[in-house]
PDB file of N, CA and C in Angstrom:
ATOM      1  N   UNK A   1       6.848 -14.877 -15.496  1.00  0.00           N
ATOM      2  CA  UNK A   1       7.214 -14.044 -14.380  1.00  0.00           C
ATOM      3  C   UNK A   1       7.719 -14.955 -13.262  1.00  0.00           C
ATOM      4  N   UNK A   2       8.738 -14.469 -12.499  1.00  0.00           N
ATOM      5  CA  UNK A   2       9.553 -15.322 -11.637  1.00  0.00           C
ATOM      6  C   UNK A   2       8.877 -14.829 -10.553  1.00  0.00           C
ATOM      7  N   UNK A   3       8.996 -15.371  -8.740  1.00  0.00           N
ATOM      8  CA  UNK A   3       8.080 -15.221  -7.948  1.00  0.00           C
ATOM      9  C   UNK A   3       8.620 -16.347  -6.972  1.00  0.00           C
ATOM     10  N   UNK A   4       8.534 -15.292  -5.741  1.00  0.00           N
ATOM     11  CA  UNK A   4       8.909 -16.552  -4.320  1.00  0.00           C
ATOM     12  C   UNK A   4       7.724 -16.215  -3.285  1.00  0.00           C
ATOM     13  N   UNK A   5       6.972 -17.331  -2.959  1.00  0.00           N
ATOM     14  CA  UNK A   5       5.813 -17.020  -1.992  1.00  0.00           C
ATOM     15  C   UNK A   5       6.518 -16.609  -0.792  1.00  0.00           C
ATOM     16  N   UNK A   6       5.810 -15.998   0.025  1.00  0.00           N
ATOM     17  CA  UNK A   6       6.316 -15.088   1.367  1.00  0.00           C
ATOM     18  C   UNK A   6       5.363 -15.377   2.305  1.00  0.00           C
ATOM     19  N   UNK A   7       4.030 -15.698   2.019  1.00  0.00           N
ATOM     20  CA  UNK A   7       3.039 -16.684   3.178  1.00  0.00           C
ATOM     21  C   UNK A   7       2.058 -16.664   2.013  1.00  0.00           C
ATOM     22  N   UNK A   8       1.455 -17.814   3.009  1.00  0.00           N
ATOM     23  CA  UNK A   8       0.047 -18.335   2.693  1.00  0.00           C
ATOM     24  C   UNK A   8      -1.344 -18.419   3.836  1.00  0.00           C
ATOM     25  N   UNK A   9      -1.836 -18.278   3.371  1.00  0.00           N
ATOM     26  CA  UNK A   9      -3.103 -18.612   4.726  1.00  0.00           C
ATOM     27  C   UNK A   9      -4.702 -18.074   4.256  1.00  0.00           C
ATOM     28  N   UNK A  10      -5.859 -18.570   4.953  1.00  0.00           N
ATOM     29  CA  UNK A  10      -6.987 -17.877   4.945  1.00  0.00           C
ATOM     30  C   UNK A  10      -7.977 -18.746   4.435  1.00  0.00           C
ATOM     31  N   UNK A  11      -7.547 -20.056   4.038  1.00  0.00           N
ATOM     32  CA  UNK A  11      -8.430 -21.171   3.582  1.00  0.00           C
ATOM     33  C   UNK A  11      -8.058 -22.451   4.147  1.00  0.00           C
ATOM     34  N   UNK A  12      -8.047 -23.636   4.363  1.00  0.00           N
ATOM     35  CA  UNK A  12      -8.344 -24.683   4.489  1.00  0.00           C
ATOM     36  C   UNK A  12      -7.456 -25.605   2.898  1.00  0.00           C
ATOM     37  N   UNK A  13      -7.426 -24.826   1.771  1.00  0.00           N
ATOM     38  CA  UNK A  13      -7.105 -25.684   0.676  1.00  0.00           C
ATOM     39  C   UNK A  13      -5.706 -25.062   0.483  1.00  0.00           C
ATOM     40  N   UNK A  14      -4.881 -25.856   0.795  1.00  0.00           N
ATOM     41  CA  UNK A  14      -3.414 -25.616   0.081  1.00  0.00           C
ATOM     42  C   UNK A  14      -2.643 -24.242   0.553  1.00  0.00           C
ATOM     43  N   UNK A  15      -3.297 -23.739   1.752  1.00  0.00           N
ATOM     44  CA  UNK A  15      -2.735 -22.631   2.310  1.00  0.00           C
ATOM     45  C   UNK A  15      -3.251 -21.833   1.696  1.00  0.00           C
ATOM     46  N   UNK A  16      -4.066 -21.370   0.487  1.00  0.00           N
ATOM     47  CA  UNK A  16      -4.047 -20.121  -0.314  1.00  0.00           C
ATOM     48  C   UNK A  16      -5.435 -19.461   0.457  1.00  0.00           C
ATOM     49  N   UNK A  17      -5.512 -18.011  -0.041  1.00  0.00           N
ATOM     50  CA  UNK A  17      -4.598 -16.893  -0.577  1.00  0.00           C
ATOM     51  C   UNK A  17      -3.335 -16.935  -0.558  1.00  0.00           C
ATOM     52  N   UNK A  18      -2.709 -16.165  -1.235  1.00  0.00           N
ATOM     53  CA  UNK A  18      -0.795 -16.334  -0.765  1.00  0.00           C
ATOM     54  C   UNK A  18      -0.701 -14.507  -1.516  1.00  0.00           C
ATOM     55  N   UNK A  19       0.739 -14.430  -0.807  1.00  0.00           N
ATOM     56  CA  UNK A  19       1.105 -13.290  -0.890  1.00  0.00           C
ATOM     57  C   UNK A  19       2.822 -13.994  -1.510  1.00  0.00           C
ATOM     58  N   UNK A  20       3.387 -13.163  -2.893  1.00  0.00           N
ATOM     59  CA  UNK A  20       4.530 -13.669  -3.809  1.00  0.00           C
ATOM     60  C   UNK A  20       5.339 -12.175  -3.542  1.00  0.00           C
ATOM     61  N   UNK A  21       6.322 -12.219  -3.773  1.00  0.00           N
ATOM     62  CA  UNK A  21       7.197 -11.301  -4.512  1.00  0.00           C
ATOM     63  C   UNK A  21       7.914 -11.765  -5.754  1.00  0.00           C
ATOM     64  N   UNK A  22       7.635 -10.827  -7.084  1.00  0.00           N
ATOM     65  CA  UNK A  22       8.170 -11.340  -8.014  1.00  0.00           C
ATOM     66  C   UNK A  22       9.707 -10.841  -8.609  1.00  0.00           C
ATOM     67  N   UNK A  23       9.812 -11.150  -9.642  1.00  0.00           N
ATOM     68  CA  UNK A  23      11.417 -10.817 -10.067  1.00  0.00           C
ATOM     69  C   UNK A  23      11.503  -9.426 -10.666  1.00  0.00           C
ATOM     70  N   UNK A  24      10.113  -8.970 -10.902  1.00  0.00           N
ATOM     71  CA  UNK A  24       9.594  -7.530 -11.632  1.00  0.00           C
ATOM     72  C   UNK A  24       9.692  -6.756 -10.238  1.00  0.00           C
ATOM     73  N   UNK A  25      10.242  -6.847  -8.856  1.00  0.00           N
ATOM     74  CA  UNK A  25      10.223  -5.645  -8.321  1.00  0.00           C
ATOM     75  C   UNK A  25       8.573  -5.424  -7.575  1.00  0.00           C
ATOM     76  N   UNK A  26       7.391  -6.022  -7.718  1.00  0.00           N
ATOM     77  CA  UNK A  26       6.125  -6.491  -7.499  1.00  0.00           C
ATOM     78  C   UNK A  26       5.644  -7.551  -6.446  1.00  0.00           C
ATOM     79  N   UNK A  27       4.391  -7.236  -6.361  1.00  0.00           N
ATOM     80  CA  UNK A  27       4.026  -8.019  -5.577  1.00  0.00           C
ATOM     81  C   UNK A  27       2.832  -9.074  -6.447  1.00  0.00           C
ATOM     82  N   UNK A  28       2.801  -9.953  -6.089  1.00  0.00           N
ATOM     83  CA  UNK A  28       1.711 -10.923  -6.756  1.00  0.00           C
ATOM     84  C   UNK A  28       0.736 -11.654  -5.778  1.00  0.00           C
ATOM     85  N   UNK A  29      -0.484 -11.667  -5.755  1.00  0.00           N
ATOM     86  CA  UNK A  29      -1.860 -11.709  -5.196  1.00  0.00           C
ATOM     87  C   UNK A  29      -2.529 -12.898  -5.136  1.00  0.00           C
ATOM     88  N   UNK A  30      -2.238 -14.033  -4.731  1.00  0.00           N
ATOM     89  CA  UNK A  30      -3.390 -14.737  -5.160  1.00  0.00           C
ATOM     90  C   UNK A  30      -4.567 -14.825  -4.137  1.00  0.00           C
ATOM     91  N   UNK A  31      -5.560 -14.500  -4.769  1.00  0.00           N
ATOM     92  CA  UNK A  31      -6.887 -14.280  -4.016  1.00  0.00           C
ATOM     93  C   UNK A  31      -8.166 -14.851  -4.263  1.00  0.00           C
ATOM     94  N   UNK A  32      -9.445 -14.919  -3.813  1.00  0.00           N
ATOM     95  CA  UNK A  32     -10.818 -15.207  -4.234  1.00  0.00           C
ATOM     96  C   UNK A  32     -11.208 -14.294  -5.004  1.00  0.00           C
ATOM     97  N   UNK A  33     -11.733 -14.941  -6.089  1.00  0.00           N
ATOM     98  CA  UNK A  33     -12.691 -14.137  -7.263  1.00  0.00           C
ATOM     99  C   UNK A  33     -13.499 -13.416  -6.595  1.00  0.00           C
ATOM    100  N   UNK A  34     -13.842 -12.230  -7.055  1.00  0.00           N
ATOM    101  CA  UNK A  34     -14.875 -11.081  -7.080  1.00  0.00           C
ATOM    102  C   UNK A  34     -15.834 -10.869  -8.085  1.00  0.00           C
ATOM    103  N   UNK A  35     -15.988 -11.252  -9.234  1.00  0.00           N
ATOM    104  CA  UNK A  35     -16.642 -11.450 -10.674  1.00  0.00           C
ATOM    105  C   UNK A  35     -16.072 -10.339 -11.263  1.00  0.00           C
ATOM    106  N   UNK A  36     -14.664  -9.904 -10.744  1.00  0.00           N
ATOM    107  CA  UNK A  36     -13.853  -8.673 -11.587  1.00  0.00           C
ATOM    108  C   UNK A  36     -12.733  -8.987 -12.028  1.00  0.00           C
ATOM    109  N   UNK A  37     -12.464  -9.077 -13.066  1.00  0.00           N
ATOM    110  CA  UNK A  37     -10.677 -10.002 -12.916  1.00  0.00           C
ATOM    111  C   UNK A  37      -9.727  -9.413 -12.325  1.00  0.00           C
ATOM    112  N   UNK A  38      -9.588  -7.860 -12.561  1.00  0.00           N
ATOM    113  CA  UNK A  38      -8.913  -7.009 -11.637  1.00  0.00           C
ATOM    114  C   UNK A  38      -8.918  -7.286 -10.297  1.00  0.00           C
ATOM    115  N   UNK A  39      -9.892  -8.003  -9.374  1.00  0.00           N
ATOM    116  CA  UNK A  39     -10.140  -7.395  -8.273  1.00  0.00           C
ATOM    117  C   UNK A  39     -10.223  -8.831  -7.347  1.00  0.00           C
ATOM    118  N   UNK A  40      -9.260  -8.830  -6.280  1.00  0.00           N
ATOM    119  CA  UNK A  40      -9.427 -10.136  -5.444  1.00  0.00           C
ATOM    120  C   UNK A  40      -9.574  -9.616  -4.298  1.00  0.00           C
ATOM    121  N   UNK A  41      -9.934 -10.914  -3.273  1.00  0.00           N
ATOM    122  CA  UNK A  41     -10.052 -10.411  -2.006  1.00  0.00           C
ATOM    123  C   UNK A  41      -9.095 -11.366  -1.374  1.00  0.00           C
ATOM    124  N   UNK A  42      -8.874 -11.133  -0.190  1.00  0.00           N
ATOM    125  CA  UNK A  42      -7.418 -11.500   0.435  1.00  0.00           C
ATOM    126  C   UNK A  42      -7.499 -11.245   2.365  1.00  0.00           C
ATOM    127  N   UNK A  43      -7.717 -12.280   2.802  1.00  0.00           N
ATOM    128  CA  UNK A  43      -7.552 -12.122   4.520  1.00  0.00           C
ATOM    129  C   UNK A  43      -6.453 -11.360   4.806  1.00  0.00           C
ATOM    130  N   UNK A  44      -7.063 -10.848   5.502  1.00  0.00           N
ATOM    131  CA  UNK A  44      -5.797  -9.282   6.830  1.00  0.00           C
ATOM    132  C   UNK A  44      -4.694  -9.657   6.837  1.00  0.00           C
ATOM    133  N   UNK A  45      -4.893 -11.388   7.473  1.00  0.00           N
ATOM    134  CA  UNK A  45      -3.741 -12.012   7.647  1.00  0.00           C
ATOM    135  C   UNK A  45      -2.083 -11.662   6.764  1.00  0.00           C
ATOM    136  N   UNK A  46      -2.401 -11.665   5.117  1.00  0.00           N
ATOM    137  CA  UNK A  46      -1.830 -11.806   4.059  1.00  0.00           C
ATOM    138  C   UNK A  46      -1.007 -10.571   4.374  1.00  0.00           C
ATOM    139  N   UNK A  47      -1.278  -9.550   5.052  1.00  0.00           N
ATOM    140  CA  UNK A  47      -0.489  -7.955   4.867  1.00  0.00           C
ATOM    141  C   UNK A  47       0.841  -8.705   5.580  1.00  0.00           C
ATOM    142  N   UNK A  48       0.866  -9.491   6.676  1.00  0.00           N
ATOM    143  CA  UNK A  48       1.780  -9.573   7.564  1.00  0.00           C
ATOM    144  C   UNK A  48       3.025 -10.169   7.193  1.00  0.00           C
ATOM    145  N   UNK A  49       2.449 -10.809   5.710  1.00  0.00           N
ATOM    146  CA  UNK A  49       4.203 -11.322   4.691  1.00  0.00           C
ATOM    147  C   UNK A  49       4.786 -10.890   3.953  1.00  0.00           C
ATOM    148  N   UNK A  50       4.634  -9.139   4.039  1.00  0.00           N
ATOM    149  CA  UNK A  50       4.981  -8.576   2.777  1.00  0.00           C
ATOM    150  C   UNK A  50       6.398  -8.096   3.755  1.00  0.00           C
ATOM    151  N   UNK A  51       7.570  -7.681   2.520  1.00  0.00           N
ATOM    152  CA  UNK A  51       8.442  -7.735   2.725  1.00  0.00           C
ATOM    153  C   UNK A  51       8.721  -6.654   3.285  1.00  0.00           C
ATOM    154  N   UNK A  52      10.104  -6.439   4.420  1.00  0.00           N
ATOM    155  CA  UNK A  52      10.227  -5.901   5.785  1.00  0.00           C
ATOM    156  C   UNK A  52      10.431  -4.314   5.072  1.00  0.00           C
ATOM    157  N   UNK A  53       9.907  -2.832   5.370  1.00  0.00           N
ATOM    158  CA  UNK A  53      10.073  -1.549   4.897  1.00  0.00           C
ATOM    159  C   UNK A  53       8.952  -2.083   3.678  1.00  0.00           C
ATOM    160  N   UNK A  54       8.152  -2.860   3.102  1.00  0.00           N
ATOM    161  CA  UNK A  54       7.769  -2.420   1.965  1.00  0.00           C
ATOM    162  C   UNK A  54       6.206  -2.331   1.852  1.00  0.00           C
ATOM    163  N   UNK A  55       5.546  -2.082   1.399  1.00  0.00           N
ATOM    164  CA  UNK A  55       3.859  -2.318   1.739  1.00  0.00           C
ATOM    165  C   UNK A  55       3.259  -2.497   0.087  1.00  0.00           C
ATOM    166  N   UNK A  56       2.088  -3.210   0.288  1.00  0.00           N
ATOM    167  CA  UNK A  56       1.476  -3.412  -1.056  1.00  0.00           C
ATOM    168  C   UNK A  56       0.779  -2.224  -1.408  1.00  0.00           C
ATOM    169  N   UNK A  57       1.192  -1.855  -2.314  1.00  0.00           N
ATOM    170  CA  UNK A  57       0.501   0.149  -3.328  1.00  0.00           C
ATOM    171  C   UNK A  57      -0.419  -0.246  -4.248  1.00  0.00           C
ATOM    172  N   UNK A  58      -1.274  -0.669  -3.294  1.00  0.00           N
ATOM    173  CA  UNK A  58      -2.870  -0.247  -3.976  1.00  0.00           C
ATOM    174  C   UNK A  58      -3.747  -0.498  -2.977  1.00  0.00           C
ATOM    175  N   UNK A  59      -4.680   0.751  -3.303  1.00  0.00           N
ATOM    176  CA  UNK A  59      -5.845   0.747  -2.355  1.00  0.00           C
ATOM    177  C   UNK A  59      -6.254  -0.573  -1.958  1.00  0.00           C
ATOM    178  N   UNK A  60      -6.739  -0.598  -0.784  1.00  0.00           N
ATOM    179  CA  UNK A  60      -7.625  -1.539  -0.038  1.00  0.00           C
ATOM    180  C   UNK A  60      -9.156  -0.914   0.452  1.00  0.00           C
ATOM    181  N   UNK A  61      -9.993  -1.799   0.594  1.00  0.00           N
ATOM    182  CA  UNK A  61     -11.305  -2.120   0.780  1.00  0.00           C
ATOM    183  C   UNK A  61     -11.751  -2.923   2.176  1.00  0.00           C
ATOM    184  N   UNK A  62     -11.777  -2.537   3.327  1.00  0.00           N
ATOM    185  CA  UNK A  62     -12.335  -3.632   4.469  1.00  0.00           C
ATOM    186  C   UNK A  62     -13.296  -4.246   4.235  1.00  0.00           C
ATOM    187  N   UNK A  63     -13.458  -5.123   3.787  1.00  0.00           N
ATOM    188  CA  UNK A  63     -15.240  -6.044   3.689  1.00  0.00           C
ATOM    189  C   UNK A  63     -15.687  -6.005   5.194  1.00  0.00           C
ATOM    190  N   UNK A  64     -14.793  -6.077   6.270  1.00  0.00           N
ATOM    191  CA  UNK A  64     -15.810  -5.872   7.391  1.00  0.00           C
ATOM    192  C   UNK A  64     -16.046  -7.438   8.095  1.00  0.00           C
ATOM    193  N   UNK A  65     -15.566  -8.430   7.139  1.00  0.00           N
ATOM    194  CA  UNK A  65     -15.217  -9.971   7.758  1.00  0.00           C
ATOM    195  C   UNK A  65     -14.126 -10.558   7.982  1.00  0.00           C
ATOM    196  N   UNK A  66     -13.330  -9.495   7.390  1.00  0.00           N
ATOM    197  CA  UNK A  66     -11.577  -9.949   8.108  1.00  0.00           C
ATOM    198  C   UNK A  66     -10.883 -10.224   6.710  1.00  0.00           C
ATOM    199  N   UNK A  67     -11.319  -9.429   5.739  1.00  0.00           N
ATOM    200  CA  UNK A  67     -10.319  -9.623   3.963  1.00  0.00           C
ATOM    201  C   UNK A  67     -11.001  -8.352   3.561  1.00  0.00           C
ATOM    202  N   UNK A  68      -9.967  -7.915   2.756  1.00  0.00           N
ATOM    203  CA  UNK A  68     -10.262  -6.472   1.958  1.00  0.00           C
ATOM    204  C   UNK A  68     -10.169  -7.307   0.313  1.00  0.00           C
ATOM    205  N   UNK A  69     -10.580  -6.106  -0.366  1.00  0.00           N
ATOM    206  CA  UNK A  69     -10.453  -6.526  -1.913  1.00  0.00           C
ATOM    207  C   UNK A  69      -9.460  -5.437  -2.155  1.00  0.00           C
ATOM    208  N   UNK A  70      -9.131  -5.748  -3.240  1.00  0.00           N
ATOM    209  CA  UNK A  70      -7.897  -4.668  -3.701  1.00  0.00           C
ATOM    210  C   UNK A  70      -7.708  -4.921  -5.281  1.00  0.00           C
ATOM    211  N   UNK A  71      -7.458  -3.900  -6.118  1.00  0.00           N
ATOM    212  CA  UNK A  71      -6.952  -4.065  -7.658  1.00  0.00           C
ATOM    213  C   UNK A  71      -6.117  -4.329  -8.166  1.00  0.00           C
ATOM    214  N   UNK A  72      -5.651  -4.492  -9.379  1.00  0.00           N
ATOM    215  CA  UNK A  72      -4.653  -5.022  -9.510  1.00  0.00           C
ATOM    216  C   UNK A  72      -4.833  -5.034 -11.203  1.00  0.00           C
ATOM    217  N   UNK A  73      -3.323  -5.454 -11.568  1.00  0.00           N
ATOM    218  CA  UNK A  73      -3.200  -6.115 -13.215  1.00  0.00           C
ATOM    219  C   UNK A  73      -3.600  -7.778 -13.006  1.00  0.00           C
ATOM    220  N   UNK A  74      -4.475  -8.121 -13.948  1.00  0.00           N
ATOM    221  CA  UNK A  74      -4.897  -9.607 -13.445  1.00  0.00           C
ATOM    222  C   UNK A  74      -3.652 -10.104 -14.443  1.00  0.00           C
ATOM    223  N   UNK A  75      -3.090 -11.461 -13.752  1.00  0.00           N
ATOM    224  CA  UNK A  75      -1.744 -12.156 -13.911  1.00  0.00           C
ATOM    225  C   UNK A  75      -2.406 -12.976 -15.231  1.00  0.00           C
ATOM    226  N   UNK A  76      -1.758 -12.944 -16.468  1.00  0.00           N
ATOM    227  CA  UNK A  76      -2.618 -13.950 -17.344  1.00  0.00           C
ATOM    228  C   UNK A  76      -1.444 -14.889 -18.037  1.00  0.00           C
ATOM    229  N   UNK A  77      -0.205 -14.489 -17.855  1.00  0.00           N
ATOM    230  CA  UNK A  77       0.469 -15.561 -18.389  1.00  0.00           C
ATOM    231  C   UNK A  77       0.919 -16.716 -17.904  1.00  0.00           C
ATOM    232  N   UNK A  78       0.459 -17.448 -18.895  1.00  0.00           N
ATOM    233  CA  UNK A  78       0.487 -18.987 -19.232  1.00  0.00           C
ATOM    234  C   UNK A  78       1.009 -19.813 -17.942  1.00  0.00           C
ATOM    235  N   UNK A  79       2.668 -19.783 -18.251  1.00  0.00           N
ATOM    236  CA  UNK A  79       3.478 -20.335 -17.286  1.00  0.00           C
ATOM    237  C   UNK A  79       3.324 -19.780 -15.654  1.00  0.00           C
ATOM    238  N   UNK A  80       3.045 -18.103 -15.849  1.00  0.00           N
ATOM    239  CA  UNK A  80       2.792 -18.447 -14.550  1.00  0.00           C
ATOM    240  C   UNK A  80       1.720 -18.615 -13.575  1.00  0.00           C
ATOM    241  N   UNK A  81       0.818 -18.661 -13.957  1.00  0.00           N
ATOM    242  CA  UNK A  81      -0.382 -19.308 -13.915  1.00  0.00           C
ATOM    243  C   UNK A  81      -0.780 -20.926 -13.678  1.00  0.00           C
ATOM    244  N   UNK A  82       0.504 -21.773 -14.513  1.00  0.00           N
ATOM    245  CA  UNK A  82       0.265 -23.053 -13.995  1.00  0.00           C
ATOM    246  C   UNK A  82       1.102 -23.218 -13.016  1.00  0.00           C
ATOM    247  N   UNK A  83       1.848 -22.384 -12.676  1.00  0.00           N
ATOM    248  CA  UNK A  83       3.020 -22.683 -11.607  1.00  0.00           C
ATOM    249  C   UNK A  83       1.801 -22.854 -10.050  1.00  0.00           C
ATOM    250  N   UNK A  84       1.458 -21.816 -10.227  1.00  0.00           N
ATOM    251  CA  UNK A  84       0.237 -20.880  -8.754  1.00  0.00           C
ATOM    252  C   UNK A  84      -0.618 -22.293  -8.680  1.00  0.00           C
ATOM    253  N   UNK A  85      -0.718 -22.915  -7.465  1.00  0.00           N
ATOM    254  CA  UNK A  85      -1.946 -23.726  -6.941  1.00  0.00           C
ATOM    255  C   UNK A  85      -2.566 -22.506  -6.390  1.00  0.00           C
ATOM    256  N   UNK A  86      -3.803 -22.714  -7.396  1.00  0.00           N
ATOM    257  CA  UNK A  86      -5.381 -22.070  -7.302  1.00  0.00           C
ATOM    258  C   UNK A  86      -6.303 -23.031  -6.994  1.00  0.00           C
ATOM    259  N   UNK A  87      -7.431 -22.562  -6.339  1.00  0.00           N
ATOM    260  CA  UNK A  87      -9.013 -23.376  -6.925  1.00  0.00           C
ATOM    261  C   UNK A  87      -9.456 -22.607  -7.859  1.00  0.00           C
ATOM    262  N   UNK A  88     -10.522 -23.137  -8.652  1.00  0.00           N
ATOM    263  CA  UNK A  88     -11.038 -22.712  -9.369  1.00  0.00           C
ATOM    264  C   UNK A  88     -11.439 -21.163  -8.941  1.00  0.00           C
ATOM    265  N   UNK A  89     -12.312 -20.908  -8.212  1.00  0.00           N
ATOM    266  CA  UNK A  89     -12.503 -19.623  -7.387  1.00  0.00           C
ATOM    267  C   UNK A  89     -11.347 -19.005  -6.910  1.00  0.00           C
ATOM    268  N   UNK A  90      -9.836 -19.110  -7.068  1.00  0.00           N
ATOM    269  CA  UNK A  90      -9.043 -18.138  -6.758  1.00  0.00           C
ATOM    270  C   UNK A  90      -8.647 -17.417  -8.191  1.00  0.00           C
ATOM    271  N   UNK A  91      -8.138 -16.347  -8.347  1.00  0.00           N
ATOM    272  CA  UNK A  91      -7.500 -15.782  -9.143  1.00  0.00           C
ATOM    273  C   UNK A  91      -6.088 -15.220  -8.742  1.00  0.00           C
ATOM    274  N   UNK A  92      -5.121 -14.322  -9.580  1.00  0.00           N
ATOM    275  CA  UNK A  92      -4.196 -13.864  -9.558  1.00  0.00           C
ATOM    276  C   UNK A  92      -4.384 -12.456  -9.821  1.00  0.00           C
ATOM    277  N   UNK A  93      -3.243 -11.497  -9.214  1.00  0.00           N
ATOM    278  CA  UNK A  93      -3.367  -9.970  -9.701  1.00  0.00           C
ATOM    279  C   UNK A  93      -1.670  -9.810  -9.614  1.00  0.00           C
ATOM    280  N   UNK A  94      -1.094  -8.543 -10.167  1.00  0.00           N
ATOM    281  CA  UNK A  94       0.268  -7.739  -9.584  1.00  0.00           C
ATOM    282  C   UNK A  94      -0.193  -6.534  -8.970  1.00  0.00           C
ATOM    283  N   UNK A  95       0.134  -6.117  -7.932  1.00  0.00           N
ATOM    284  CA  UNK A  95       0.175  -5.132  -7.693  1.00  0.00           C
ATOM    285  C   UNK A  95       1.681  -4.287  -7.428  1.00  0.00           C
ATOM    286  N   UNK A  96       2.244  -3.147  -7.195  1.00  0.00           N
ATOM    287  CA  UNK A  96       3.479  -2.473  -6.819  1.00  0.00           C
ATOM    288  C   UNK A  96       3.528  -2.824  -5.382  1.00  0.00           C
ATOM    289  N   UNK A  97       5.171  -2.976  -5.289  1.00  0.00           N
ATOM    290  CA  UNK A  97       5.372  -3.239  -4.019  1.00  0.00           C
ATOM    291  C   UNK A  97       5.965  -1.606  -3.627  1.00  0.00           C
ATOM    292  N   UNK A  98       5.962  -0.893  -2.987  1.00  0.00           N
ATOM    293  CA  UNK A  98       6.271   0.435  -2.576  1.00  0.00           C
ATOM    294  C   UNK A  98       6.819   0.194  -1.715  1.00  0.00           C
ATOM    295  N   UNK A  99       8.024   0.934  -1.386  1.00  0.00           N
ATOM    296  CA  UNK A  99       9.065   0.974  -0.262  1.00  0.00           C
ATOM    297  C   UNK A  99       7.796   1.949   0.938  1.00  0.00           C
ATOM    298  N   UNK A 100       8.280   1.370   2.109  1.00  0.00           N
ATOM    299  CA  UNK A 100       8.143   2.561   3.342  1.00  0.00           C
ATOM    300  C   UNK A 100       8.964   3.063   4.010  1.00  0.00           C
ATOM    301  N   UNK A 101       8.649   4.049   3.991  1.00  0.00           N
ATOM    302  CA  UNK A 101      10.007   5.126   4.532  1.00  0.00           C
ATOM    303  C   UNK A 101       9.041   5.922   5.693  1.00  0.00           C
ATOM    304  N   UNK A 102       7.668   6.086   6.157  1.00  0.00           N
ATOM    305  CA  UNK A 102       7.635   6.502   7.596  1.00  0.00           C
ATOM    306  C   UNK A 102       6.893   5.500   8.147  1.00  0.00           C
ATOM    307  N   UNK A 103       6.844   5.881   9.190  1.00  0.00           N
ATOM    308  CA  UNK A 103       6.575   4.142  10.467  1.00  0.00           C
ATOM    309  C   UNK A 103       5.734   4.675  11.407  1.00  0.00           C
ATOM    310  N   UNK A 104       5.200   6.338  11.387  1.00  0.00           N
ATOM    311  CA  UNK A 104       4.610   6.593  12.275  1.00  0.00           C
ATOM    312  C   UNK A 104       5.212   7.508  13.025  1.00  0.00           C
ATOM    313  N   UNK A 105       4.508   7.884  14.315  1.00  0.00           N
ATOM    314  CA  UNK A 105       5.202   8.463  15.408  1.00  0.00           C
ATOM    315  C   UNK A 105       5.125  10.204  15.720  1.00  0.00           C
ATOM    316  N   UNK A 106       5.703  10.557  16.399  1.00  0.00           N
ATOM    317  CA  UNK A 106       5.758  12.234  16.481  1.00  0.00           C
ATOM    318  C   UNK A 106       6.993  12.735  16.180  1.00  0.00           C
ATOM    319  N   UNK A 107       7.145  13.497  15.070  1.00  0.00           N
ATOM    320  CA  UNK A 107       8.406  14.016  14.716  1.00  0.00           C
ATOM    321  C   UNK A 107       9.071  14.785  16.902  1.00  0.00           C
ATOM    322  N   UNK A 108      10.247  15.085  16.749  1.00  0.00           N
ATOM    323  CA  UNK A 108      10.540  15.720  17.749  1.00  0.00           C
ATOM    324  C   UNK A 108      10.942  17.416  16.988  1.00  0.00           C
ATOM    325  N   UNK A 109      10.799  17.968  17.810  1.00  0.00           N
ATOM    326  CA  UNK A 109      10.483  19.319  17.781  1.00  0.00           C
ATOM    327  C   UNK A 109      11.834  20.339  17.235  1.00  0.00           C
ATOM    328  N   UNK A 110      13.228  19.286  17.396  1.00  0.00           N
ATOM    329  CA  UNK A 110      14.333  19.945  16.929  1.00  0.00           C
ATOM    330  C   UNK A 110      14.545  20.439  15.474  1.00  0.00           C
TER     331      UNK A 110
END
């Protein structure tokens, strides 16, 4: 799977967590283990690199310390897996990247 990081932040080691967009139209996760393979957790921070109109489509979780967990397809192939600087304790997920199309606000009355 092809993939261009869009930020990093939330640790001290190598910038990670990181937030990817891949060549599948997706978003890709790298996060701290949860003891779920599905399931990483990821600082607030990480929402703020996703790409401009688009948001990550899958539920989120506030832990309440400043990172939510969220689900995902856990990333298992090979190549791209050695590409990703992880620690041992990070993992990978895909999730859908979903377009946004409202922004909020009060319709006007016309």
């Amino acid at each position: 799977m092809g993939y261009r990081v869009l930020g990093k932040g939330g640790s001290g080691k190598d910038g990670c967590p990181a937030l990817c967009a891949t060549d599948e139209g997706s978003y890709l996760l790298v996060g701290w283990q949860t003891g779920r393979p599905e399931t990483v957790e990821i600082p607030h921070l990480l929402l703020g690199f996703a790409e401009s109109r688009t948001f990550i489509g899958a539920p989120m979780t506030d832990t309440g310390r400043g990172t939510f967990t969220l689900s995902g397809r856990p990333v298992t192939d090979r190549e791209t897996l050695e590409q990703l600087k992880m620690e041992d304790y990070e993992t990978a997920i895909e999730v859908p990247k979903t377009e946004r199309t409202y922004f909020g606000g009060v319709p006007d009355g016309n």
